[in-house]
C-alpha atoms as a PDB file:
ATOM      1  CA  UNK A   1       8.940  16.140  -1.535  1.00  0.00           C
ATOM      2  CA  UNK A   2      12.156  14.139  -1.910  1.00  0.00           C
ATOM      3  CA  UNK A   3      11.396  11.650   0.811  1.00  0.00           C
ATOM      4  CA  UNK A   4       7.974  10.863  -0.818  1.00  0.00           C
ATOM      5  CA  UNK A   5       9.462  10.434  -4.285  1.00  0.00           C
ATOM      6  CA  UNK A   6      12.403   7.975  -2.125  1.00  0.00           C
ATOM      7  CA  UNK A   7       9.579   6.267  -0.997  1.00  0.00           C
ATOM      8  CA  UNK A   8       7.330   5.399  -3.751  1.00  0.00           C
ATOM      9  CA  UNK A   9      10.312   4.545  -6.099  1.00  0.00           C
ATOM     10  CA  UNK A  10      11.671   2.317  -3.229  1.00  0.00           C
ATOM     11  CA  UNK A  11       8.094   0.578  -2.928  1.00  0.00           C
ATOM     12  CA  UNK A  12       7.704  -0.137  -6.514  1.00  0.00           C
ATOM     13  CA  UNK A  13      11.481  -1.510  -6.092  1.00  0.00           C
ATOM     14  CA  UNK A  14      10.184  -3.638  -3.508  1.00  0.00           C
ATOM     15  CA  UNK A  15       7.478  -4.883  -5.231  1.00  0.00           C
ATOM     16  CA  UNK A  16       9.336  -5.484  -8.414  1.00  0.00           C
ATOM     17  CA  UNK A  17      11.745  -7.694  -6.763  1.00  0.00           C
ATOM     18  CA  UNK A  18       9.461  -9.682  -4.922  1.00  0.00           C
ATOM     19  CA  UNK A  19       7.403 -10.365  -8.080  1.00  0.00           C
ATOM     20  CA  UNK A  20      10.669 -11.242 -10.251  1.00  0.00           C
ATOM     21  CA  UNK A  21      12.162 -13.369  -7.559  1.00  0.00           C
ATOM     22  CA  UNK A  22       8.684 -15.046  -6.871  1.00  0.00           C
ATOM     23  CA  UNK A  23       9.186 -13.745  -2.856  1.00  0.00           C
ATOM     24  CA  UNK A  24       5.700 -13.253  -1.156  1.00  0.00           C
ATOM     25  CA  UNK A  25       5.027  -9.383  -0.766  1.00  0.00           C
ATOM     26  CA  UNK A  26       6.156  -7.767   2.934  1.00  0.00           C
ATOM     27  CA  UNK A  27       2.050  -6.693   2.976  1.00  0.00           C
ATOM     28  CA  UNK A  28      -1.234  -7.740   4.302  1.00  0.00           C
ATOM     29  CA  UNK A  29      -2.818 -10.842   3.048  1.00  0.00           C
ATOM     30  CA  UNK A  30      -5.966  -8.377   2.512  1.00  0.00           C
ATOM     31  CA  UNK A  31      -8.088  -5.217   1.360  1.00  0.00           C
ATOM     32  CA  UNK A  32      -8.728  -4.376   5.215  1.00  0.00           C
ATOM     33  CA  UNK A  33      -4.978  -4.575   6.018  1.00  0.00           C
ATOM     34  CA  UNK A  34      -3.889  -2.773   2.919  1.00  0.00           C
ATOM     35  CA  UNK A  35      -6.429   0.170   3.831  1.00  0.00           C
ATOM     36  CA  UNK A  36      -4.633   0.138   7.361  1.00  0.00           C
ATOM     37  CA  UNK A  37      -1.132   0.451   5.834  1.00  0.00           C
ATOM     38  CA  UNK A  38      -2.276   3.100   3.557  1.00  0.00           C
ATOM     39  CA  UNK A  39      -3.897   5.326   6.155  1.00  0.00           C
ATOM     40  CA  UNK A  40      -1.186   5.166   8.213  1.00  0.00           C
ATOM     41  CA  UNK A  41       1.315   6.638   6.029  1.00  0.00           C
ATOM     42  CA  UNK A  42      -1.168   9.436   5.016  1.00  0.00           C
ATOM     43  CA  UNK A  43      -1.460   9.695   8.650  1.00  0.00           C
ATOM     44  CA  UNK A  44       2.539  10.073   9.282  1.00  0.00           C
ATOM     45  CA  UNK A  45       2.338  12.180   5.615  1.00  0.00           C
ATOM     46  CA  UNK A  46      -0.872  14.869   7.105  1.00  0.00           C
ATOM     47  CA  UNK A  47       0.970  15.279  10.411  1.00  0.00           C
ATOM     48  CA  UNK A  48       4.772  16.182   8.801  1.00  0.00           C
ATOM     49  CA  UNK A  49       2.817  18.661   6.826  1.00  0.00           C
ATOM     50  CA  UNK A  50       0.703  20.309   9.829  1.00  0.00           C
ATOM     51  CA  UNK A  51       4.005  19.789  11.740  1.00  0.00           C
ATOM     52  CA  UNK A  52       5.590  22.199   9.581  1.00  0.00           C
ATOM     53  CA  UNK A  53       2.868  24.494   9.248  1.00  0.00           C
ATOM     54  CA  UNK A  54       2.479  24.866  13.071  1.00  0.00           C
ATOM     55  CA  UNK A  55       5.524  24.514  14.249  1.00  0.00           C
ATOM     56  CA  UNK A  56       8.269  25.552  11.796  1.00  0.00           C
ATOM     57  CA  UNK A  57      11.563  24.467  13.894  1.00  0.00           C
ATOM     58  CA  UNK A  58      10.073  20.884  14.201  1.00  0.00           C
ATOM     59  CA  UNK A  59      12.370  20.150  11.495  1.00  0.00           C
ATOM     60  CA  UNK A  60      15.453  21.305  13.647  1.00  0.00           C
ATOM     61  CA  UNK A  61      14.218  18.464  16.525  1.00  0.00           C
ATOM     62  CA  UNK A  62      16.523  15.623  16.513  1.00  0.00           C
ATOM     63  CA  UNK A  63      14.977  12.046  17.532  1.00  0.00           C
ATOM     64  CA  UNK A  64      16.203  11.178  20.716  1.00  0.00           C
ATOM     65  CA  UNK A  65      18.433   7.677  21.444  1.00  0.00           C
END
């Protein structure tokens, strides 16, 4: 729950800045490319959740280098 909270508040910081400093926004020109960004990070969100459900020590796994 953290990392979601991190994440919103560190998108609206992102878009704040970009809107006060007049910087073009790090996001598709679009609606289509929008939808893409958005259903990809409810896809990474939906399989974290059914990671944990299924396989509790998935946590524990450390990315590899």
């Amino acid at each position: 729950m953290e990392s979601i909270i991190i994440g919103v508040v560190l998108g609206l910081a992102i878009g704040f800045c970009c809107r006060w400093f007049d910087i073009p926004l790090p996001s598709p020109p679009n609606l289509v490319g929008a939808l893409i960004v958005v259903s990809m990070t409810l896809g990474f969100v939906g399989t974290q959740s059914l990671m944990k459900k299924y396989h509790p020590k998935a946590d524990e796994v450390e990315a590899h280098e």
